[in-house]
Protein backbone atom coordinates (compact mmCIF):
# COMPACT_ATOMS: atom_id res chain seq x y z
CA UNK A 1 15.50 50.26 42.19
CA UNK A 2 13.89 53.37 43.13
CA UNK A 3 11.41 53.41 45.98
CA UNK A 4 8.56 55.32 47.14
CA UNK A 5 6.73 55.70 44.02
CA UNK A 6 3.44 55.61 45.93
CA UNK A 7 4.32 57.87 47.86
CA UNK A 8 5.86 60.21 44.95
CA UNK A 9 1.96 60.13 43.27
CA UNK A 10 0.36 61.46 46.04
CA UNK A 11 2.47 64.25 46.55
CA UNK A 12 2.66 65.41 43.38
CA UNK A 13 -1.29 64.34 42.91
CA UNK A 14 -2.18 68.19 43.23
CA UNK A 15 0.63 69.35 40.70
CA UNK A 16 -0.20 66.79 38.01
CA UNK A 17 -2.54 67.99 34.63
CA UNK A 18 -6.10 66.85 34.63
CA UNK A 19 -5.49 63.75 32.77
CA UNK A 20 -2.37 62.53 34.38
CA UNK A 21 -4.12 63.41 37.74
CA UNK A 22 -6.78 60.77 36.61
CA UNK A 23 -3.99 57.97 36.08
CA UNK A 24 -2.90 58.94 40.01
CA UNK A 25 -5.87 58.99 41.13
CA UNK A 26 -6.73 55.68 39.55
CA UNK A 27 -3.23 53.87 40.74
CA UNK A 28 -3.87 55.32 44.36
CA UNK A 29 -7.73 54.18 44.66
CA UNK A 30 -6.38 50.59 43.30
CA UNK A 31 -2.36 50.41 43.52
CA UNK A 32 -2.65 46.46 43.77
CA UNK A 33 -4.68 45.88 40.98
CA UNK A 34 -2.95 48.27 38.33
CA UNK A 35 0.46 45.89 38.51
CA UNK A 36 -1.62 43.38 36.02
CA UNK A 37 -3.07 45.52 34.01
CA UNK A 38 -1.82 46.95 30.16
CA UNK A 39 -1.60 50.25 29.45
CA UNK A 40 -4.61 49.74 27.07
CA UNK A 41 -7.45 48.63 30.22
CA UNK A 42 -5.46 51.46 32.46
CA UNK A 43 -6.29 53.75 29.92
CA UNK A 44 -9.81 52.46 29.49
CA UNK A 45 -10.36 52.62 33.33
CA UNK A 46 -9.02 56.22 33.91
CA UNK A 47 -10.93 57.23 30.57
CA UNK A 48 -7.77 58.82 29.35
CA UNK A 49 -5.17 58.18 26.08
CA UNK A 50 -2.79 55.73 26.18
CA UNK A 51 -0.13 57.92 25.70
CA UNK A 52 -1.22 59.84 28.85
CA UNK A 53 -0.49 56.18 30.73
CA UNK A 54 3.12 57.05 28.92
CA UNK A 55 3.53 60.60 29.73
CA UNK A 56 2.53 60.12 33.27
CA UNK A 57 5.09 57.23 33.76
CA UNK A 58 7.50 59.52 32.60
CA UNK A 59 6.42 62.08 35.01
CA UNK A 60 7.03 60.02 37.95
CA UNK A 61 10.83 58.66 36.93
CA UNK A 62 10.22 55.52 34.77
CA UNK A 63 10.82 54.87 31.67
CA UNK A 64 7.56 53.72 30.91
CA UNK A 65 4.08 52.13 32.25
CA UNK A 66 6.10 48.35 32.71
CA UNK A 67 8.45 49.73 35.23
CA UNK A 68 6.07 51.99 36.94
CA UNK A 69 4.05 48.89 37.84
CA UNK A 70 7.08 46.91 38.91
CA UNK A 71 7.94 50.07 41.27
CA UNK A 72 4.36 49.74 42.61
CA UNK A 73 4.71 46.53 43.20
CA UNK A 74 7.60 47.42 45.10
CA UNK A 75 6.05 49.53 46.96
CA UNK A 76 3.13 47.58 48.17
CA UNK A 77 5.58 44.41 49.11
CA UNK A 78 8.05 46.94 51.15
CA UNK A 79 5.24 49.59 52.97
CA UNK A 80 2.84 46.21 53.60
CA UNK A 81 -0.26 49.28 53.16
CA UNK A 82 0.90 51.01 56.49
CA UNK A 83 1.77 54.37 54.59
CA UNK A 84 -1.41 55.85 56.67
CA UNK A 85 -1.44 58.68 59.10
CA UNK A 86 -4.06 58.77 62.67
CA UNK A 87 -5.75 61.82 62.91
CA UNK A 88 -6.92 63.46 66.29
CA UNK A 89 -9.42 61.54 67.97
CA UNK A 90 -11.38 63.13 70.92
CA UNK A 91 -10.55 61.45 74.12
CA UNK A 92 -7.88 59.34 73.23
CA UNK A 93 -6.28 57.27 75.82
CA UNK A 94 -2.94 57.65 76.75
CA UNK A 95 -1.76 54.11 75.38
CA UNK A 96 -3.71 55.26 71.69
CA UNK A 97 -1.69 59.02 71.82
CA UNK A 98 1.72 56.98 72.44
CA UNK A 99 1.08 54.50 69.56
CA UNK A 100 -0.77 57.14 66.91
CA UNK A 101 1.79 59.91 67.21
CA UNK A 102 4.66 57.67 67.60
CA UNK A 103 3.61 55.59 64.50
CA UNK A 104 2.82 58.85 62.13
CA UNK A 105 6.51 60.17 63.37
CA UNK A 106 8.17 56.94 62.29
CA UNK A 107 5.83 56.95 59.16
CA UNK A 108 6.73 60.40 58.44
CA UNK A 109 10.57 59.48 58.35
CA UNK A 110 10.34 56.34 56.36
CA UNK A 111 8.44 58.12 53.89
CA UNK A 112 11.05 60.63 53.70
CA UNK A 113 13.64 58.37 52.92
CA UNK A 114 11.55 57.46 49.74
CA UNK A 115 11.80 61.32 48.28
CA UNK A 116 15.70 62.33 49.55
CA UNK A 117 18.04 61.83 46.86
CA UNK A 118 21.42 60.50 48.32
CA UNK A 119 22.88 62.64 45.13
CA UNK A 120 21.31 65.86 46.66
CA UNK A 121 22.40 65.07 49.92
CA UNK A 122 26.08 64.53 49.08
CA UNK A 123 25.90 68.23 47.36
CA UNK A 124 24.22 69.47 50.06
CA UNK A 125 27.01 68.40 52.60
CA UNK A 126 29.58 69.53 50.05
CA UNK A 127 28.49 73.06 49.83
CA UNK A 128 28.41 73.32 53.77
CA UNK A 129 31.04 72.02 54.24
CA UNK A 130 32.89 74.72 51.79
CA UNK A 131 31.09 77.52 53.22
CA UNK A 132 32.26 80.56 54.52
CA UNK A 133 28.97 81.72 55.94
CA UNK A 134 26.01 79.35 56.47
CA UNK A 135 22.64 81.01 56.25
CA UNK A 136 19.33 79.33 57.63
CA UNK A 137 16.23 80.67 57.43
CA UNK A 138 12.71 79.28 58.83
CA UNK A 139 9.02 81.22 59.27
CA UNK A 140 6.80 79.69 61.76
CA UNK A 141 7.17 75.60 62.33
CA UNK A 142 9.88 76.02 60.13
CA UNK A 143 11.74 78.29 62.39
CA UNK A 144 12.07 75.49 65.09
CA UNK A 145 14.15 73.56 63.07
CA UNK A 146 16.48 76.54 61.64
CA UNK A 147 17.03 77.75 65.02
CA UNK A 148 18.15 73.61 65.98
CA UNK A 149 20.73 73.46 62.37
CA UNK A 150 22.17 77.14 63.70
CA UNK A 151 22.30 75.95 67.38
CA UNK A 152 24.46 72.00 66.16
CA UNK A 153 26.62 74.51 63.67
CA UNK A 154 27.59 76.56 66.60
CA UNK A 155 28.47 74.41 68.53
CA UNK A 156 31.04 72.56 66.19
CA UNK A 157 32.21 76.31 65.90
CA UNK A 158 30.39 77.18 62.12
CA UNK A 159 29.39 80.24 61.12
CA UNK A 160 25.79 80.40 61.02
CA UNK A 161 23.44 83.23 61.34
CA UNK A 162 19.33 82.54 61.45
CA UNK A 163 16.84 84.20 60.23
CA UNK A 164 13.22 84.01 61.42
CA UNK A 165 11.13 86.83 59.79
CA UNK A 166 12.02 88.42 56.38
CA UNK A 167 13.32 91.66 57.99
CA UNK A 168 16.18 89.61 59.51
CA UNK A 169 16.53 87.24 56.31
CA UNK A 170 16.62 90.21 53.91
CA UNK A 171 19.36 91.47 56.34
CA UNK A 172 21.80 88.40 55.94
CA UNK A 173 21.36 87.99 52.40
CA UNK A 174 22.37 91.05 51.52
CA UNK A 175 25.91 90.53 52.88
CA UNK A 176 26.28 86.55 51.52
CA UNK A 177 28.55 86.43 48.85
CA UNK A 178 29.79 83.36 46.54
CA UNK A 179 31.49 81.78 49.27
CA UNK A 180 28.84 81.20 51.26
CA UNK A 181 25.26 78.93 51.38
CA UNK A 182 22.15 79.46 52.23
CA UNK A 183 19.56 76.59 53.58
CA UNK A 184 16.15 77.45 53.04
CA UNK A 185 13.76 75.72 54.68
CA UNK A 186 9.18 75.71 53.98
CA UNK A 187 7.58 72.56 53.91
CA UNK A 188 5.04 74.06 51.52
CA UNK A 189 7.93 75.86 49.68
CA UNK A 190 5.51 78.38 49.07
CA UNK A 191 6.43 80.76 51.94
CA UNK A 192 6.53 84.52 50.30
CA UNK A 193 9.64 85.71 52.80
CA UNK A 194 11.35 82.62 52.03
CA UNK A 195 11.39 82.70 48.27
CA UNK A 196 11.87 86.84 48.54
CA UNK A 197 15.21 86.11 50.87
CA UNK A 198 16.50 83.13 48.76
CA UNK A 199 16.44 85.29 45.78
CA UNK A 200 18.57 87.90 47.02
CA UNK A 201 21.19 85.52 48.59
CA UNK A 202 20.80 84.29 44.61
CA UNK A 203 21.42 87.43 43.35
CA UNK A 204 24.87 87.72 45.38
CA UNK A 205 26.21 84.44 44.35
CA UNK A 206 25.28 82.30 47.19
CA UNK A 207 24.62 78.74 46.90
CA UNK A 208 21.24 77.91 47.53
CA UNK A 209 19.77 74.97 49.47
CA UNK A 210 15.92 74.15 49.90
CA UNK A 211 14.16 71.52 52.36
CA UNK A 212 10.45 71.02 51.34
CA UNK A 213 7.67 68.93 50.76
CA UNK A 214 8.16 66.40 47.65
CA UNK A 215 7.61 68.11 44.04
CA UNK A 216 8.12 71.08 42.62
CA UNK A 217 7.29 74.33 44.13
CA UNK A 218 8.85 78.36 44.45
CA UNK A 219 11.64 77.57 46.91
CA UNK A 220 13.01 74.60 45.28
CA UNK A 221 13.20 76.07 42.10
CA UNK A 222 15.26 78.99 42.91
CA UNK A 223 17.86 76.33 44.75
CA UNK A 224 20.64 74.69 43.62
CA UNK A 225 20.20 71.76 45.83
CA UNK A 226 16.81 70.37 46.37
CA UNK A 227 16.31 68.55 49.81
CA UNK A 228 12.48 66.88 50.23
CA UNK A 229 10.71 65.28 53.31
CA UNK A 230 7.53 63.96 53.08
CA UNK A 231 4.75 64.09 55.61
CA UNK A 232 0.58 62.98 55.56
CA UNK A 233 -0.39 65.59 57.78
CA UNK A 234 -3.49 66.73 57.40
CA UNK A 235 -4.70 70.39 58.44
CA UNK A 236 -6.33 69.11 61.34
CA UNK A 237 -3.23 68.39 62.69
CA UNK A 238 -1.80 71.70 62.05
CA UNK A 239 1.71 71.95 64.07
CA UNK A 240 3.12 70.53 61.65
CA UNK A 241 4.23 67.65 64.07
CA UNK A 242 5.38 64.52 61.91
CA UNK A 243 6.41 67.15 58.85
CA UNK A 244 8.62 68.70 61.53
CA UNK A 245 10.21 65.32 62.87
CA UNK A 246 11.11 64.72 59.14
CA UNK A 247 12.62 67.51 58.56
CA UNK A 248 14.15 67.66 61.60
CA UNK A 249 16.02 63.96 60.87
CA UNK A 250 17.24 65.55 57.32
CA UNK A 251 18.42 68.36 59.01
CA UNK A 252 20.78 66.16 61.65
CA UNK A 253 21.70 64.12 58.42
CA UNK A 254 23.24 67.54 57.03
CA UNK A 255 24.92 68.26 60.16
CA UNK A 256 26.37 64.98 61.09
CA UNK A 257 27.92 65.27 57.28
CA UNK A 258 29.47 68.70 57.56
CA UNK A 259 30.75 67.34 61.41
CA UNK A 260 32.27 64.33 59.93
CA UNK A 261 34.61 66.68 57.60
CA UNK A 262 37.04 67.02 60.07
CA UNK A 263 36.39 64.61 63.27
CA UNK A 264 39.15 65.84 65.47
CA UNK A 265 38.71 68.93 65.31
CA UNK A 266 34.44 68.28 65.78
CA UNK A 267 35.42 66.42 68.94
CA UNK A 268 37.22 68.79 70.17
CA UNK A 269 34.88 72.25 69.43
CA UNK A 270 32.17 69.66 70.89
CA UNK A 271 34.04 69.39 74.23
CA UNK A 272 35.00 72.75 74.32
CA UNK A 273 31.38 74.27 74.42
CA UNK A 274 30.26 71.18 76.60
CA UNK A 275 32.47 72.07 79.41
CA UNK A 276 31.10 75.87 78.66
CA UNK A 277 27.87 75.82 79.41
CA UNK A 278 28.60 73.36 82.39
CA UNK A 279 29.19 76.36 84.27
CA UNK A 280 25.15 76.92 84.23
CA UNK A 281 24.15 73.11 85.54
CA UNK A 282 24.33 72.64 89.12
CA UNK A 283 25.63 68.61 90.05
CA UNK A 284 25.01 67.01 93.60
């Protein structure tokens, strides 16, 4: 059974034509009540067509409006109604900025696991794990968690180069060629330099992987591999501090996937730049 269907409405909530948007918006004002009703008093309530209750159940992966309910249903049983993120409060205490921000990381991570395909991940790992170059490229937030995929690949002795500003992006795309991939990461997916740098690592053959928010958008279109991690964040809390520890967790699920490929020989590149940069730690 799929999960996460909840959490699947809201994010694509924005994306959605005005009268499916008025069947999310319905389901997410009053997700427990919906599971008993027919598509006939949904319709009614959300003063739309029945066949807009059928379209939008399509939309969101079911078959039609009886299994979207049961996935609701799901939903509510599994997530108990804690899928909720704390904003900043003024003055919080130290005990309230432990639980909040621990709580909305956790939150952000088992919401993730709602919107990343295990299919897409196995392809994902595959391609890596086949590539002659690896590419990563991040703007912002974003480039936090390229620069920690390029600093794990190095270590286990990959080639990967990082890019951080379109200049440098441009740059490395322009000498990938079939034989190598390309991980793309925006959590808008809307990032200009990031869709301008995928496409020319397109253009020369490269395999193409993107790491976004849920739903469709620029960057995950132009890749052949669509990674998603989902996140509540509102702009308040710009940072992007739970979207990043989401990301961040998909990220070392790539990594411990192209390391497992070959576990000997991960061990032993592992050890070999451990006792490297031992040089630079002083021990009493």
């Amino acid at each position: 059974m799929l999960k996460g269907t909840l959490v699947r409405i809201e994010e694509l909530q924005s994306q959605l034509k005005p009268s499916e948007r008025k069947v999310a918006d319905y389901i997410l004002d009053h997700p427990a009540e919906i599971i008993t009703y027919s598509v006939q008093k949904l319709a009614s309530l959300a003063n739309v067509s029945e066949a807009t209750i059928v379209r939008f159940s399509r939309t969101m992966q079911c078959k039609g409006f009886q299994e979207l309910k049961l996935q609701i249903a799901y939903d509510l049983n599994a997530y108990n109604d804690k899928n909720s993120y704390d904003e900043i409060v003024v003055n919080e205490s130290a005990h309230s900025l432990i639980q909040s921000i621990s709580q909305n990381n956790m939150q952000s991570i088992q919401d993730t696991l709602s919107v990343l395909s295990e299919e897409e991940v196995d392809d994902a790992v595959g391609y890596l794990q086949q590539a002659r170059k690896i590419a990563v490229y991040g703007i912002g937030a974003s480039a936090v968690i390229a620069e920690d995929f390029r600093q794990k690949l190095t270590r286990i002795g990959r080639w990967c180069e990082a890019g951080f500003g379109f200049d440098s992006q441009a740059t490395i795309s322009a000498n990938l060629t079939d034989a190598d991939v390309v991980l793309g990461i925006s959590n808008s997916g809307q990032t200009e330099d990031i869709i301008q740098s995928l496409s020319i690592a397109k253009d020369n053959g490269a395999k193409v992987i993107s790491l976004t928010k849920f739903g469709k958008n620029p960057v995950s279109k132009l890749a052949d591999c669509n990674l998603f991690a989902r996140s509540l964040e509102s702009s308040i809390r710009s940072g992007a501090m739970s979207s990043r520890i989401s990301m961040l967790n998909v990220v070392d699920i790539l990594y411990i996937g192209i390391a497992s490929e070959n576990e000997d020989r991960t061990i032993q590149k592992l050890e070999r730049t451990r006792k490297a940069v031992r040089r630079s730690k002083r021990y009493r």
